[in-house]
C-alpha atoms as a PDB file:
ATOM      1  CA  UNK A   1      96.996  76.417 217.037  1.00  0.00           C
ATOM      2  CA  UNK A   2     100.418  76.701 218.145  1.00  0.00           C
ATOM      3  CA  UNK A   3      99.274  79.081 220.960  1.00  0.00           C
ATOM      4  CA  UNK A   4      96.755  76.661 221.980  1.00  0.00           C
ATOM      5  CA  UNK A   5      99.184  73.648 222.521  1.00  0.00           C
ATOM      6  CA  UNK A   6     101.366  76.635 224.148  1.00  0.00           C
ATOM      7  CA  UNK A   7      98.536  77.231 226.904  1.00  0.00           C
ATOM      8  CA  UNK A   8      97.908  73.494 227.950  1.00  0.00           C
ATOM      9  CA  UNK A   9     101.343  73.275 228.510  1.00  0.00           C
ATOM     10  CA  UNK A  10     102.024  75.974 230.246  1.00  0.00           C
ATOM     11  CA  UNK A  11      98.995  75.270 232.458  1.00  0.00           C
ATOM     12  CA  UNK A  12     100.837  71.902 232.917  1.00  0.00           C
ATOM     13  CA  UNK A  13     103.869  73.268 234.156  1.00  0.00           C
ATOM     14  CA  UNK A  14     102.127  75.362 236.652  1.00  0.00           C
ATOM     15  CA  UNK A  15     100.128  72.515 238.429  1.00  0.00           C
ATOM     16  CA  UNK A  16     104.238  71.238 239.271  1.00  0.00           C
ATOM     17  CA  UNK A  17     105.857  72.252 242.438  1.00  0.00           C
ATOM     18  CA  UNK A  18     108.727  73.612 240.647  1.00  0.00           C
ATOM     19  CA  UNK A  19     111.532  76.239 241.706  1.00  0.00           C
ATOM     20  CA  UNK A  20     110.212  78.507 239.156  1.00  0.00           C
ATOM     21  CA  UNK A  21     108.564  78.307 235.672  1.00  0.00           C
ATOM     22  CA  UNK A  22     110.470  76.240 233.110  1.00  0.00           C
ATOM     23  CA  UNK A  23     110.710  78.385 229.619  1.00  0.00           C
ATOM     24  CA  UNK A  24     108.947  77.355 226.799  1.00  0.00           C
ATOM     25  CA  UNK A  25     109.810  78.172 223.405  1.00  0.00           C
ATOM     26  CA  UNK A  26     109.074  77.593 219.430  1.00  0.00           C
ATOM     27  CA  UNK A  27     111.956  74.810 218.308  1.00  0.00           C
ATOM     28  CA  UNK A  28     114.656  75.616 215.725  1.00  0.00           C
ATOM     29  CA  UNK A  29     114.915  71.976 215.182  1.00  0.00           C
ATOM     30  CA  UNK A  30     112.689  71.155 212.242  1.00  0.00           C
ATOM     31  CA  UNK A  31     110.956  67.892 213.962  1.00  0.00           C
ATOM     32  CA  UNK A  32     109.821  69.452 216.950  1.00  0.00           C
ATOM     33  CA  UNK A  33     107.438  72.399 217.829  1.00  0.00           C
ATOM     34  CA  UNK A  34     108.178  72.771 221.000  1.00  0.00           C
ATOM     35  CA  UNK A  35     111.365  73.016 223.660  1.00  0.00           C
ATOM     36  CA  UNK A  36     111.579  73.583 227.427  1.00  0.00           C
ATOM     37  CA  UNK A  37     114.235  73.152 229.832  1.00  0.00           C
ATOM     38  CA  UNK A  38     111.502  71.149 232.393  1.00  0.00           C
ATOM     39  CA  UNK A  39     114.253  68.394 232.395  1.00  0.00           C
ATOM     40  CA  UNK A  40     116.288  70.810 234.519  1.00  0.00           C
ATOM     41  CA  UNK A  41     113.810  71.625 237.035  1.00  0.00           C
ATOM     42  CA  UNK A  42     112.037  67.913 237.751  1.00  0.00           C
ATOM     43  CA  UNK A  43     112.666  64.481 237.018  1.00  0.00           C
ATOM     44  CA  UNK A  44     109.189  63.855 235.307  1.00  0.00           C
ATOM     45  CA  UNK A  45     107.583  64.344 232.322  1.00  0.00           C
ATOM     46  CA  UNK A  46     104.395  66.379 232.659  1.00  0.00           C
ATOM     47  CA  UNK A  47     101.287  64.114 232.616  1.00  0.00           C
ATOM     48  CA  UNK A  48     100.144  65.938 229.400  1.00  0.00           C
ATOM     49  CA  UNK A  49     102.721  64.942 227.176  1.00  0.00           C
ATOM     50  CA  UNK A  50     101.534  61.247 227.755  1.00  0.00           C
ATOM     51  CA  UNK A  51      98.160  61.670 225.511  1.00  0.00           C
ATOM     52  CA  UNK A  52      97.614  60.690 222.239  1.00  0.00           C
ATOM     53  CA  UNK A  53      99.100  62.732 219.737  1.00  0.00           C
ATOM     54  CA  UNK A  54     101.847  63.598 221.692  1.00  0.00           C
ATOM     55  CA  UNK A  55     105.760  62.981 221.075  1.00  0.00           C
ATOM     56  CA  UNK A  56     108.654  63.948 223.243  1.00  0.00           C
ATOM     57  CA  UNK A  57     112.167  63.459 224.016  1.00  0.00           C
ATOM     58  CA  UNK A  58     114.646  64.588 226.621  1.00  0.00           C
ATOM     59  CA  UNK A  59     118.047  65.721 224.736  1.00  0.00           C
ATOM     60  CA  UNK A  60     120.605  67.685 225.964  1.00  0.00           C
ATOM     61  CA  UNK A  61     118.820  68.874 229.187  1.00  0.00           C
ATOM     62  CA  UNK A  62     115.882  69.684 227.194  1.00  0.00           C
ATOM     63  CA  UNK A  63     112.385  68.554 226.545  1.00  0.00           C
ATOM     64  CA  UNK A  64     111.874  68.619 222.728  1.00  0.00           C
ATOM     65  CA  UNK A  65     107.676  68.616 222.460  1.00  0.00           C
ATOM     66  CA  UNK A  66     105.098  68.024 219.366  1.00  0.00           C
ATOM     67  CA  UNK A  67     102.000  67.845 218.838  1.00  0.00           C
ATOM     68  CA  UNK A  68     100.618  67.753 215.397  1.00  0.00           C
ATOM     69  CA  UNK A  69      96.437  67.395 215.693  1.00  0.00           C
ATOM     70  CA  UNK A  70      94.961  66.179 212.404  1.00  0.00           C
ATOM     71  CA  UNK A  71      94.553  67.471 209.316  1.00  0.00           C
ATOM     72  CA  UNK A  72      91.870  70.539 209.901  1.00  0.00           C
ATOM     73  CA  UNK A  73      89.019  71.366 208.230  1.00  0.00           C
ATOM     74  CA  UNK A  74      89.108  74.221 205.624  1.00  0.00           C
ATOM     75  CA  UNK A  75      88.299  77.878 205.873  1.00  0.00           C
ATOM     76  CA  UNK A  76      87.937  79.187 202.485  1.00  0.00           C
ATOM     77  CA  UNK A  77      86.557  82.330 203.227  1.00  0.00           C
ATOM     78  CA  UNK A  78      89.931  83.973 204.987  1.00  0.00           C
ATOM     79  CA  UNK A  79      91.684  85.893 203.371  1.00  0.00           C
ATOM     80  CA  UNK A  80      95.284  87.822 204.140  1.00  0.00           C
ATOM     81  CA  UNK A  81      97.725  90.610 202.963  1.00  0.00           C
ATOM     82  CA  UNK A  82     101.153  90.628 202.386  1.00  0.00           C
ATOM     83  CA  UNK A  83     103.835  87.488 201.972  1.00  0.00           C
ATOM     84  CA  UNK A  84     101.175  85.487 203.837  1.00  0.00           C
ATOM     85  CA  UNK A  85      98.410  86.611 201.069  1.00  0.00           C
ATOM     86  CA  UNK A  86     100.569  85.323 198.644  1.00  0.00           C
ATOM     87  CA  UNK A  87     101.218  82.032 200.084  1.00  0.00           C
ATOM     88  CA  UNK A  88      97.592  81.486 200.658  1.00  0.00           C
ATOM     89  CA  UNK A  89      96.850  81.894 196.942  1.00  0.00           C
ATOM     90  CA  UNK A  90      99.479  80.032 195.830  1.00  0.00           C
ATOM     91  CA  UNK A  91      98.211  77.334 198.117  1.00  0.00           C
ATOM     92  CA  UNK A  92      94.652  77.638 196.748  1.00  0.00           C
ATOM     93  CA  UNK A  93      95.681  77.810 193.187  1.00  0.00           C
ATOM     94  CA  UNK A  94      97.635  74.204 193.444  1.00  0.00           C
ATOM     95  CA  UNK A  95      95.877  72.641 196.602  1.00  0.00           C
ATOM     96  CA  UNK A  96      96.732  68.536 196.019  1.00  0.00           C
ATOM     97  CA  UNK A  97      99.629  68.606 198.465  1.00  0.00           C
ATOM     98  CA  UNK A  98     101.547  65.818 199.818  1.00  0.00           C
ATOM     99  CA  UNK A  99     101.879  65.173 203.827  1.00  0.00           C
ATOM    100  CA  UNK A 100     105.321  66.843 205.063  1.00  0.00           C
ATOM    101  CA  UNK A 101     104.858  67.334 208.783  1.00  0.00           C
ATOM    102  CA  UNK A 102     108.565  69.322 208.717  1.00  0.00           C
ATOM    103  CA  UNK A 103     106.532  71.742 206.543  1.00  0.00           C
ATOM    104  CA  UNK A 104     103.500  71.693 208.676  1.00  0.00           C
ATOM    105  CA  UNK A 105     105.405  72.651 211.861  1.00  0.00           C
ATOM    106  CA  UNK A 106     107.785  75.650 209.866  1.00  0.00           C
ATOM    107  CA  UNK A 107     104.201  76.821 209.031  1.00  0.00           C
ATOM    108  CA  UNK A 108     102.859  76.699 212.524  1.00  0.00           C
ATOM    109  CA  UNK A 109     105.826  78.359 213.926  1.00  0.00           C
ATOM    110  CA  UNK A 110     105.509  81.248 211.697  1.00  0.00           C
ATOM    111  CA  UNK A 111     102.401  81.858 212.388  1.00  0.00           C
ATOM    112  CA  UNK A 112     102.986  81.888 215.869  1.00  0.00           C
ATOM    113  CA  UNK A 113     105.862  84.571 214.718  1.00  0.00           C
ATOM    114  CA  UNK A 114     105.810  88.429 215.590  1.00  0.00           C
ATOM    115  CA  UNK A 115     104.101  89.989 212.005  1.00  0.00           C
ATOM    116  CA  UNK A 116     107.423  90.980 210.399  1.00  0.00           C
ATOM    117  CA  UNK A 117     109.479  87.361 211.296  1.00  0.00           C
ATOM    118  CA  UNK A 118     106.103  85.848 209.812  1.00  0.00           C
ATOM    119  CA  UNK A 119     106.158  87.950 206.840  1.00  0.00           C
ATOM    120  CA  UNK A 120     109.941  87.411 206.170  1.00  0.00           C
ATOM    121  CA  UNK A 121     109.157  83.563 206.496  1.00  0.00           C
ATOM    122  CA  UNK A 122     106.505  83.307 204.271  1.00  0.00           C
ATOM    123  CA  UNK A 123     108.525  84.503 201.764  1.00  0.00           C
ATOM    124  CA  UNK A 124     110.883  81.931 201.599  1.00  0.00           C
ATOM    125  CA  UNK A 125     108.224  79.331 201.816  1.00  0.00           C
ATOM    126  CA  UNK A 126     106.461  80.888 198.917  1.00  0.00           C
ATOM    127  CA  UNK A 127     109.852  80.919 196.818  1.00  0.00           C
ATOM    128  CA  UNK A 128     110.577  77.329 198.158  1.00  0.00           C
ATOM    129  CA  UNK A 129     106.997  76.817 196.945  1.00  0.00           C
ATOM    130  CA  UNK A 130     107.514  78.237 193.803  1.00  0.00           C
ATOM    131  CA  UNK A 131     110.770  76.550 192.439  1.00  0.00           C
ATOM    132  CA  UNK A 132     109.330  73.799 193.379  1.00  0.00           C
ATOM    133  CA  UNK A 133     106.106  74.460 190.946  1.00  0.00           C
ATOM    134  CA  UNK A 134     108.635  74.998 188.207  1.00  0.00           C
ATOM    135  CA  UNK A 135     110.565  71.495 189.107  1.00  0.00           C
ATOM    136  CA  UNK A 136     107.013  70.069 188.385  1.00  0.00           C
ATOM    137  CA  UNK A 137     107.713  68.949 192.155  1.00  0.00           C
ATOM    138  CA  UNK A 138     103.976  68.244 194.547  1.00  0.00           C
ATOM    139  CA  UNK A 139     103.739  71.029 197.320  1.00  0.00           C
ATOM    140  CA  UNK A 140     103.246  70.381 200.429  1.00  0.00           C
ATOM    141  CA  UNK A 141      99.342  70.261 201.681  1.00  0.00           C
ATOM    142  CA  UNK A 142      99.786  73.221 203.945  1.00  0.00           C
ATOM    143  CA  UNK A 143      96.288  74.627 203.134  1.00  0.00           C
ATOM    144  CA  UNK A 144      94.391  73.621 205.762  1.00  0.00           C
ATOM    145  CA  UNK A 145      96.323  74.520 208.252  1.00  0.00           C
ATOM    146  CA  UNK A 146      97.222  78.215 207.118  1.00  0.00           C
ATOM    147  CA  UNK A 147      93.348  79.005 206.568  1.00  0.00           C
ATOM    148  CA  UNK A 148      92.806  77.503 210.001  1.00  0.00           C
ATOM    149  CA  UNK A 149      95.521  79.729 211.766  1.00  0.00           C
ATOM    150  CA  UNK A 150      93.998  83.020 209.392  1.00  0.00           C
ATOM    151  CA  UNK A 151      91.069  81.766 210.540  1.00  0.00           C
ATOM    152  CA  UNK A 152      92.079  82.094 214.471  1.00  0.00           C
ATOM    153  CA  UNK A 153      93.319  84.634 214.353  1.00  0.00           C
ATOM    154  CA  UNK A 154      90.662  86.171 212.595  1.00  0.00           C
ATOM    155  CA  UNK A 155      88.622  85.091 215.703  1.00  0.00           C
ATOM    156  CA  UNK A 156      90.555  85.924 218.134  1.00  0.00           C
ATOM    157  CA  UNK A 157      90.610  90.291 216.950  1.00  0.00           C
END
């Protein structure tokens, strides 16, 4: 999904007359998914990031983007190995989740992760997960969206 949102963008910044291609990055703030340093190359906001769904802010001679689309449909039938297997069937196991966007966008970005940044991250969410099971604390609904990212990239092999 990430990727997706990744493409438009970039296609965005392309259709600019710019001195060369602003870079474009997953966020290490938790409230955004994106950042690019377009505010350093042009004095406008690219048209895109004025469509619905879309939130932005120039801090810092950066462009902090997101873009969280609705809550997707589910794709039970994935399945996945490793730290990310386990997450999924924790997930599955306990799916009543509360909204946390913050926890929606750490997902996305690990998924948009090399395999062994992913893995290492979806171990900490799963132990986040956990103590949070044994706090009788709700989880966050992060279901959809990991079976729709399996399910991508299942698609995309």
């Amino acid at each position: 999904m990430l990727k997706k949102i990744r493409q438009e963008l970039l296609q965005a910044f392309a259709e600019e007359n710019l001195p060369r291609t602003p870079f474009l990055r997953r966020s290490d703030d938790p409230s955004w998914l994106l950042v690019s340093d377009w505010p350093r190359l042009s004095r406008t906001v690219p048209e895109l990031l004025s469509r619905p769904g879309w939130r932005w802010e120039v801090r810092d001679g950066l462009l902090w983007m997101d873009n969280l689309p609705e809550k997707p449909e589910r794709h039970p039938q994935v399945q996945a190995a490793g730290e990310t297997g386990c997450l999924l069937s924790l997930l599955r196991r306990h799916p009543r989740g509360t909204e946390e966007p913050v926890m929606i966008r750490r997902l996305l970005k690990l998924m948009d992760s090399p395999k062994q940044e992913r893995e290492r991250g979806m171990a900490r969410v799963h132990g986040e997960l956990a103590e949070r099971l044994r706090l009788r604390q709700p989880l966050p609904d992060l279901l959809p969206w990991l079976e729709l990212e399996l399910f991508l990239q299942e698609t995309e092999r």
